[in-house]
C-alpha atoms as a PDB file:
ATOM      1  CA  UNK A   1      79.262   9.312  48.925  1.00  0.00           C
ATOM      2  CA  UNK A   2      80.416   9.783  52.561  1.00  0.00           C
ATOM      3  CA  UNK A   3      79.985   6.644  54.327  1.00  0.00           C
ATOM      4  CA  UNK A   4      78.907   8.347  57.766  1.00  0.00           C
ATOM      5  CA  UNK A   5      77.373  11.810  59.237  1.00  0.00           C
ATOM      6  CA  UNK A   6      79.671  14.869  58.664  1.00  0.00           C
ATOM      7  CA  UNK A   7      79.040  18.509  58.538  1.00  0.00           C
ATOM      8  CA  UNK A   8      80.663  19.930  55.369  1.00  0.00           C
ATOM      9  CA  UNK A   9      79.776  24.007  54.937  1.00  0.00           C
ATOM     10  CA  UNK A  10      80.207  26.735  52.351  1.00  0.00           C
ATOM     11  CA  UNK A  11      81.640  29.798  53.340  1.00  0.00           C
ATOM     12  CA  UNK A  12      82.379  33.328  51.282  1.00  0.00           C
ATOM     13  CA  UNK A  13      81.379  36.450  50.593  1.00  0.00           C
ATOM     14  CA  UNK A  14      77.688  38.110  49.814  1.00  0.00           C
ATOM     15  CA  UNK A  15      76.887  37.213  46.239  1.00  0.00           C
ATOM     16  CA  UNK A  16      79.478  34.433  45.917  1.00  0.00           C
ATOM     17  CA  UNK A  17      77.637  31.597  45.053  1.00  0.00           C
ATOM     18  CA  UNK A  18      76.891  29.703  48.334  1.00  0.00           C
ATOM     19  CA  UNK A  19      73.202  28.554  48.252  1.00  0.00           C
ATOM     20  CA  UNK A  20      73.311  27.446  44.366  1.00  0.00           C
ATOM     21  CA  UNK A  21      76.647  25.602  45.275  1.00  0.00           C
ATOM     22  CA  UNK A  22      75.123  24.262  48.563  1.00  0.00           C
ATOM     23  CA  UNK A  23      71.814  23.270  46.868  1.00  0.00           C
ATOM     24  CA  UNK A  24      73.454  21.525  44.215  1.00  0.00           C
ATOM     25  CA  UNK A  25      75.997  19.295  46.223  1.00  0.00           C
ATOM     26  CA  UNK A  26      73.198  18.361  48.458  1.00  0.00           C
ATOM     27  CA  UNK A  27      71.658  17.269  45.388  1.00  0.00           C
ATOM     28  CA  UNK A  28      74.490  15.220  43.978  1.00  0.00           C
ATOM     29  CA  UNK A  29      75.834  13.510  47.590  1.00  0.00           C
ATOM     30  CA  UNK A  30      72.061  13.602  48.629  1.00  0.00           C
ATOM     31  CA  UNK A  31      72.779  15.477  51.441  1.00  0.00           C
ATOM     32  CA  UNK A  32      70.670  17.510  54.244  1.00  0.00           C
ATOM     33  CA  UNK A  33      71.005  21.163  53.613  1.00  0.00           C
ATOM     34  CA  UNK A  34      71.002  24.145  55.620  1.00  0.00           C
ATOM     35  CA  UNK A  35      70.449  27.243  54.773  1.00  0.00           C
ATOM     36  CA  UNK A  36      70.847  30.566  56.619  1.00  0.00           C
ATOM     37  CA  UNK A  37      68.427  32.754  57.971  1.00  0.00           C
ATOM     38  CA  UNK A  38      67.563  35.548  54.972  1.00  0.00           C
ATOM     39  CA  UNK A  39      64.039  36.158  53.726  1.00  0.00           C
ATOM     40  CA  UNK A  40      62.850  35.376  57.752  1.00  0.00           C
ATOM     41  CA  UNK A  41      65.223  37.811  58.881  1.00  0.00           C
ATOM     42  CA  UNK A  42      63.655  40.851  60.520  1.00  0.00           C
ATOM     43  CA  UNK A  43      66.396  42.731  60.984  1.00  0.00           C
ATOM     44  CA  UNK A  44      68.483  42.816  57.403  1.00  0.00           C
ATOM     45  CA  UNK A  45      66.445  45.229  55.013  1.00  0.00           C
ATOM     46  CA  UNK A  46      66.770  47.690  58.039  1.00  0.00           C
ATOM     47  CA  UNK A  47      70.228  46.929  58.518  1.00  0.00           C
ATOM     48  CA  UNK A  48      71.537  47.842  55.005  1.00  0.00           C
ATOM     49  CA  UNK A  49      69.419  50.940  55.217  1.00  0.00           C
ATOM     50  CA  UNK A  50      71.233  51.989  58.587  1.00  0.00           C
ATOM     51  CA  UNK A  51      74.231  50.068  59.662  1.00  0.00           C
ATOM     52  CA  UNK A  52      74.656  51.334  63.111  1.00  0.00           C
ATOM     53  CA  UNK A  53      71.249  51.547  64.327  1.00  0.00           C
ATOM     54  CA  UNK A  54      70.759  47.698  63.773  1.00  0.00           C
ATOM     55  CA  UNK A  55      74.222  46.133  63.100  1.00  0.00           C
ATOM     56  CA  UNK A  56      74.217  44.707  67.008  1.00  0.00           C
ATOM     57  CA  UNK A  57      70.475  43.659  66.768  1.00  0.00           C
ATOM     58  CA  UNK A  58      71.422  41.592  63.225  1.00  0.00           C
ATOM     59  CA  UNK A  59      74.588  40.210  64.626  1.00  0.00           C
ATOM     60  CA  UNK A  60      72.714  38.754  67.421  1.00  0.00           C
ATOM     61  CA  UNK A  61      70.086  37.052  65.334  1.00  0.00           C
ATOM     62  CA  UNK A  62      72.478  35.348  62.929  1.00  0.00           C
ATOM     63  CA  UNK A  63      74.495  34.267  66.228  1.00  0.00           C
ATOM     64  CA  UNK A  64      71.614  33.088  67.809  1.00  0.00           C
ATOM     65  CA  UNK A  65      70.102  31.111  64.482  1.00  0.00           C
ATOM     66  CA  UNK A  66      73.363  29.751  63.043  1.00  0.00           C
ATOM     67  CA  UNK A  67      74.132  28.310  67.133  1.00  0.00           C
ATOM     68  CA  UNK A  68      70.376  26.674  66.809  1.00  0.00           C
ATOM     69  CA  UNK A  69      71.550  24.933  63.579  1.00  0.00           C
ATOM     70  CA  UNK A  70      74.511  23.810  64.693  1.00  0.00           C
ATOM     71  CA  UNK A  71      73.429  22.161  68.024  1.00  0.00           C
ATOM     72  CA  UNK A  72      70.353  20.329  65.245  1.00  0.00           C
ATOM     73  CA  UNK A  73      72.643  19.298  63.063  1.00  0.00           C
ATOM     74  CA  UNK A  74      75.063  17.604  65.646  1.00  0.00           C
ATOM     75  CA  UNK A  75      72.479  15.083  66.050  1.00  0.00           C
ATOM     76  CA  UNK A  76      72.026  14.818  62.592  1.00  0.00           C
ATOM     77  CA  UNK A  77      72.520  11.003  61.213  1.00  0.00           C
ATOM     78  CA  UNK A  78      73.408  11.847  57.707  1.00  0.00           C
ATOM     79  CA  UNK A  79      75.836  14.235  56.132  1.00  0.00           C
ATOM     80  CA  UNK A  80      74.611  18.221  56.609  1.00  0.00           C
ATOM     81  CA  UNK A  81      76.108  20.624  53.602  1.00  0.00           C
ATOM     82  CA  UNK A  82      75.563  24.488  55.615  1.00  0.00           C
ATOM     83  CA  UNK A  83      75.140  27.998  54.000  1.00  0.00           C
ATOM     84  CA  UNK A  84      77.653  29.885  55.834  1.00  0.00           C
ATOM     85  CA  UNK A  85      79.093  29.615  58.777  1.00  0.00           C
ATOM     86  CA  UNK A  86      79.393  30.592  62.689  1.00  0.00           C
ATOM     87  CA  UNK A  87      82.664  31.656  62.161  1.00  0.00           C
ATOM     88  CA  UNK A  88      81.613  34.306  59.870  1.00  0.00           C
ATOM     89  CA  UNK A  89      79.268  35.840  62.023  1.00  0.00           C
ATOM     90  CA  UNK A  90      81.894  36.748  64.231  1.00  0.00           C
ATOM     91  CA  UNK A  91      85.452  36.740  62.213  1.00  0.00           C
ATOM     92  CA  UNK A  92      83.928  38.612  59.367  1.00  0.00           C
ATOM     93  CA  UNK A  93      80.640  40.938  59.859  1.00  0.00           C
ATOM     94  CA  UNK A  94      80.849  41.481  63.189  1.00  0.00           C
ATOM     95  CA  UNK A  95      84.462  42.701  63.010  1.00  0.00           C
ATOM     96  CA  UNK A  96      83.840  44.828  60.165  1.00  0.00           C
ATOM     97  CA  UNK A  97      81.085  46.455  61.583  1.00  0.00           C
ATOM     98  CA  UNK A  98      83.193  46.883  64.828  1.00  0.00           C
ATOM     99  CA  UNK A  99      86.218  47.887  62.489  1.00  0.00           C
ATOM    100  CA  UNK A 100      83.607  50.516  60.451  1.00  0.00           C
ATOM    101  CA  UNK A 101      82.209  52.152  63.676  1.00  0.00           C
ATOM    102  CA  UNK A 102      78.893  50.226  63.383  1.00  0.00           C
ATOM    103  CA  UNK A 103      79.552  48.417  66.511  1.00  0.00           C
ATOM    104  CA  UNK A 104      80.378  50.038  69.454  1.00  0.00           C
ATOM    105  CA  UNK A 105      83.309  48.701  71.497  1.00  0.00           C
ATOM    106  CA  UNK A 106      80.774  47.904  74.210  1.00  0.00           C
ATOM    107  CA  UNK A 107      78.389  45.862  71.835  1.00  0.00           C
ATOM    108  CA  UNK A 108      81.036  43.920  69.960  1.00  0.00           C
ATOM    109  CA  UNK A 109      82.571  43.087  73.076  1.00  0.00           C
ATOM    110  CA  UNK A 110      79.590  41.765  74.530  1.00  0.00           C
ATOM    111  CA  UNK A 111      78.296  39.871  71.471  1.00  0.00           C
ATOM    112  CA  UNK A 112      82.423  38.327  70.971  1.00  0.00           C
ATOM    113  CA  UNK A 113      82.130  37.330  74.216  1.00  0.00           C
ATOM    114  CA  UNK A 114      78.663  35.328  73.489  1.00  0.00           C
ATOM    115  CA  UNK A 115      80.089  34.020  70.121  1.00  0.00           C
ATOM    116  CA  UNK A 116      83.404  32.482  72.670  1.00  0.00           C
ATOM    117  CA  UNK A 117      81.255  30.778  75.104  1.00  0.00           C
ATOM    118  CA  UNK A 118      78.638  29.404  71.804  1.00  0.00           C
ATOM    119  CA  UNK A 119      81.977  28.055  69.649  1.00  0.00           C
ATOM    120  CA  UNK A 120      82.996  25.945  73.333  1.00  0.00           C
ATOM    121  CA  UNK A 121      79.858  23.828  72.982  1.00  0.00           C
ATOM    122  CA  UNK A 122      80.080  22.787  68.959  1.00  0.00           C
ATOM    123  CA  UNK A 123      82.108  21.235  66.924  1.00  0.00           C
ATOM    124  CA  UNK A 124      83.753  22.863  63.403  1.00  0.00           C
ATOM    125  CA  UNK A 125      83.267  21.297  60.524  1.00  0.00           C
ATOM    126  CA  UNK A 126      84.512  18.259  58.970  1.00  0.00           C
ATOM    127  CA  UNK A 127      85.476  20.238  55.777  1.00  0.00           C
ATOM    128  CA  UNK A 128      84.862  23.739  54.778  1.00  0.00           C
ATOM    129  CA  UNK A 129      84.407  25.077  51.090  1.00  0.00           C
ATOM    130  CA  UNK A 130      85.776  28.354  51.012  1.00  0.00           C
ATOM    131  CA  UNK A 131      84.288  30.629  47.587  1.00  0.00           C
ATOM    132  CA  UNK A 132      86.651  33.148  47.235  1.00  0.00           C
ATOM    133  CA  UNK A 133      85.632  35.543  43.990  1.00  0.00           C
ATOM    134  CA  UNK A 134      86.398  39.579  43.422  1.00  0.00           C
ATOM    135  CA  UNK A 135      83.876  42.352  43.492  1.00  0.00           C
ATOM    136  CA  UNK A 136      82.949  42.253  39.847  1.00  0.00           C
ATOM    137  CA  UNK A 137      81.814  38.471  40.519  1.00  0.00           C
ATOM    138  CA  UNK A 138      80.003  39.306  43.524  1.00  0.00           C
ATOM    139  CA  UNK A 139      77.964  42.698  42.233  1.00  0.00           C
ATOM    140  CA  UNK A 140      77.134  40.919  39.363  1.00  0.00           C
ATOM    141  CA  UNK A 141      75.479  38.159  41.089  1.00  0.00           C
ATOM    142  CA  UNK A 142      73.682  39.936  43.735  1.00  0.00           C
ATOM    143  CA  UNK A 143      72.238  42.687  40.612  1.00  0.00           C
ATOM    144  CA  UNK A 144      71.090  39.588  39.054  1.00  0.00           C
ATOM    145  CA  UNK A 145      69.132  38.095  42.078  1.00  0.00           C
ATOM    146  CA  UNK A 146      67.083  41.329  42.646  1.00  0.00           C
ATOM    147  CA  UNK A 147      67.062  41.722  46.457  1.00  0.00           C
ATOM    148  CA  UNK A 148      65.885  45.466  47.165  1.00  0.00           C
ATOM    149  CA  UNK A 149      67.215  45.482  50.350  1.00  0.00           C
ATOM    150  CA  UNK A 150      70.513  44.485  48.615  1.00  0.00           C
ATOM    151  CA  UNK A 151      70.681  47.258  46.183  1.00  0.00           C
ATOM    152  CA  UNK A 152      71.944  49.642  48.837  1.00  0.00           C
ATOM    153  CA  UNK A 153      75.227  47.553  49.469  1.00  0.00           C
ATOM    154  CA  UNK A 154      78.335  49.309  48.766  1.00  0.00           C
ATOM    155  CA  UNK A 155      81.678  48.170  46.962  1.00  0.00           C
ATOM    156  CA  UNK A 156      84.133  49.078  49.680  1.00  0.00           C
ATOM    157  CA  UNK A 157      82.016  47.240  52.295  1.00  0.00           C
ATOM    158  CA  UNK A 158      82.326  44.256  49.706  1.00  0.00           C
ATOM    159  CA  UNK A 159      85.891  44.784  49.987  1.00  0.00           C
ATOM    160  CA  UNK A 160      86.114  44.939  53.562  1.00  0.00           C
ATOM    161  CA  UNK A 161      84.514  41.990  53.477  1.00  0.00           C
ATOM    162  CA  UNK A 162      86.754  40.299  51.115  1.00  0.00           C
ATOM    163  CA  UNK A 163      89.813  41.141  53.118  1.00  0.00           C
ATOM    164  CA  UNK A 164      88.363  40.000  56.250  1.00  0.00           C
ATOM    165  CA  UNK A 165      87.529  36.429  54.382  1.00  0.00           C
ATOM    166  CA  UNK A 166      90.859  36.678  52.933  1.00  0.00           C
ATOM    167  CA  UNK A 167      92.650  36.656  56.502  1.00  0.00           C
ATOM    168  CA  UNK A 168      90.580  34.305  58.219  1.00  0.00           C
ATOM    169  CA  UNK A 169      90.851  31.940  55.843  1.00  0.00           C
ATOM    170  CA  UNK A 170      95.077  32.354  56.094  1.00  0.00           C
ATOM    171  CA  UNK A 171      94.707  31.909  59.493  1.00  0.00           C
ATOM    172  CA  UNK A 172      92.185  28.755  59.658  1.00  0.00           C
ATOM    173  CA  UNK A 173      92.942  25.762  61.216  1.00  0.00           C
ATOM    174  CA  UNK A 174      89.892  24.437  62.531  1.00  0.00           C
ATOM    175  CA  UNK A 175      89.817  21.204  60.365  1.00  0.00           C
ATOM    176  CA  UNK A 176      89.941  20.730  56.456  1.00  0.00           C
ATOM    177  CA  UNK A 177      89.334  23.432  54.434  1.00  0.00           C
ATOM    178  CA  UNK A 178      89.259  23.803  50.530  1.00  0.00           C
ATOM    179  CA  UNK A 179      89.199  26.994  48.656  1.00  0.00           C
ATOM    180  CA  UNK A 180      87.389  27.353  45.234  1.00  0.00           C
ATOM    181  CA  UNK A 181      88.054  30.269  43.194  1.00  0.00           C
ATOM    182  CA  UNK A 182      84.771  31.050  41.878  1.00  0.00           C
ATOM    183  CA  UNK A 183      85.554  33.738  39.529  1.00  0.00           C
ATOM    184  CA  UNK A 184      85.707  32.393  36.490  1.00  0.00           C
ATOM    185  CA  UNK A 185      83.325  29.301  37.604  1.00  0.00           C
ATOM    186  CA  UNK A 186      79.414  28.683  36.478  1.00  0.00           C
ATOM    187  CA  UNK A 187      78.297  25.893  38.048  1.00  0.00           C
ATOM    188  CA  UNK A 188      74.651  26.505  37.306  1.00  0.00           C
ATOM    189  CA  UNK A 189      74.991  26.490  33.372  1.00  0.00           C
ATOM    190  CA  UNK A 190      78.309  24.511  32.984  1.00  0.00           C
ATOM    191  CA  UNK A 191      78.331  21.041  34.505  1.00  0.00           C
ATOM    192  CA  UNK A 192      81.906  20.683  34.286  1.00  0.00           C
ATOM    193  CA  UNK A 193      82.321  23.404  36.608  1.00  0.00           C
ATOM    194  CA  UNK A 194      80.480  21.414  39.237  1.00  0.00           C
ATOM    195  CA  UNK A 195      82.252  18.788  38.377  1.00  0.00           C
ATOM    196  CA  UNK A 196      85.434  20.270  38.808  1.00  0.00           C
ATOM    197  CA  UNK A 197      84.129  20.927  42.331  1.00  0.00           C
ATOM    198  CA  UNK A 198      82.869  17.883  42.853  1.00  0.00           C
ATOM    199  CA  UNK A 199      85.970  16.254  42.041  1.00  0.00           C
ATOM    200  CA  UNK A 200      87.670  18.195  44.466  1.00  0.00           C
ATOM    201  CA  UNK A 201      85.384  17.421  47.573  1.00  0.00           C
ATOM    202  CA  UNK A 202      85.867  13.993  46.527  1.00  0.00           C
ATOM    203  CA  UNK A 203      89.449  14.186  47.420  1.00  0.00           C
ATOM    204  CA  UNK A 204      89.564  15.954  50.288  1.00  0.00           C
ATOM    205  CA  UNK A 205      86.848  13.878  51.948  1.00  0.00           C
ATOM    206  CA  UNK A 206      88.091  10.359  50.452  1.00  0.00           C
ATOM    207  CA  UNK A 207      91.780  11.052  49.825  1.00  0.00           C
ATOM    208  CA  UNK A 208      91.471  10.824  46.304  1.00  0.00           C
ATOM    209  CA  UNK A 209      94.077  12.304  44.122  1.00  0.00           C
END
């Protein structure tokens, strides 16, 4: 158990694994979780229906609710384990839709800008869990949880995706991070696999080796 507040969060890719991970270690550490805006989101069934009509519209909620959670949470007395990331939002969709021709120069620029002056007034976090799995992990998972409005997701904008996680994360120096390969990982049926985890967090928050 941490003996003071932190703000640990679980980054990756759609499908990965992040809320089931995030639920669970909040269970085990007892710690507050957050999760990101999904089922209240009134702009995401649209989106994956037609990217460039509301990619700039999406990006700006998820800026706007992940900044509200952020400035909460820095109050926060205990330990917060967060569902994805500000980072993301910016370093990963937004450029691929910019990158894709979903965002016009003029939006991204505008919303990049907005995301710059945000990231000045928070804090990163005091660890982040990076899920890194390939697309047969990640199409697998989201057929299994059903979303309609996920069905119409592609496998090269999964890939995108992936390579876009793949060079943030290279590049990531914001404060401790640890990377889980989650591809061969089932932490919901195999306790030793969240164990493994566990284990992990462990030492990177306590020094344990």
């Amino acid at each position: 158990m941490t003996s003071f507040a932190q703000h640990i969060a679980v980054a990756g890719n759609i499908g990965v694994g992040k809320t089931t991970l995030v639920t669970k270690l909040a269970d085990h550490y007892n710690w507050k979780p957050r999760f990101e805006s999904v089922d209240d989101n009134p702009y995401l069934a649209d989106f994956y229906h037609d990217m460039a009509k509301w990619a700039f519209p999406l990006q700006i909620f998820f800026l706007n609710s992940r900044f509200n959670h952020i400035l909460d949470l820095q109050d926060e007395k205990e330990t917060i384990i967060q569902d994805r990331t500000i980072y993301e939002d910016a370093f990963i969709f937004a450029k691929n839709l910019r990158e894709s021709g979903h965002l016009s120069p003029r939006d991204y620029n505008t919303y990049f800008d907005l995301f710059q002056s945000m990231i000045r007034m928070i804090k990163p976090p005091d660890l982040l869990i990076y899920l890194k799995a390939d697309i047969p992990k990640l199409t697998g998972q989201i057929s299994l949880r059903g979303r309609d409005y996920e069905s119409t997701i592609s496998i090269k904008y999964l890939e995108d995706l992936n390579r876009h996680y793949n060079e943030w994360i290279d590049s990531y120096e914001e404060g401790k991070l640890l990377v889980i390969n989650a591809n061969d990982l089932d932490y919901v049926a195999n306790p030793d696999d969240l164990g493994q985890i566990i284990n992990r967090i462990d030492a990177e928050l306590h020094g344990l080796f």
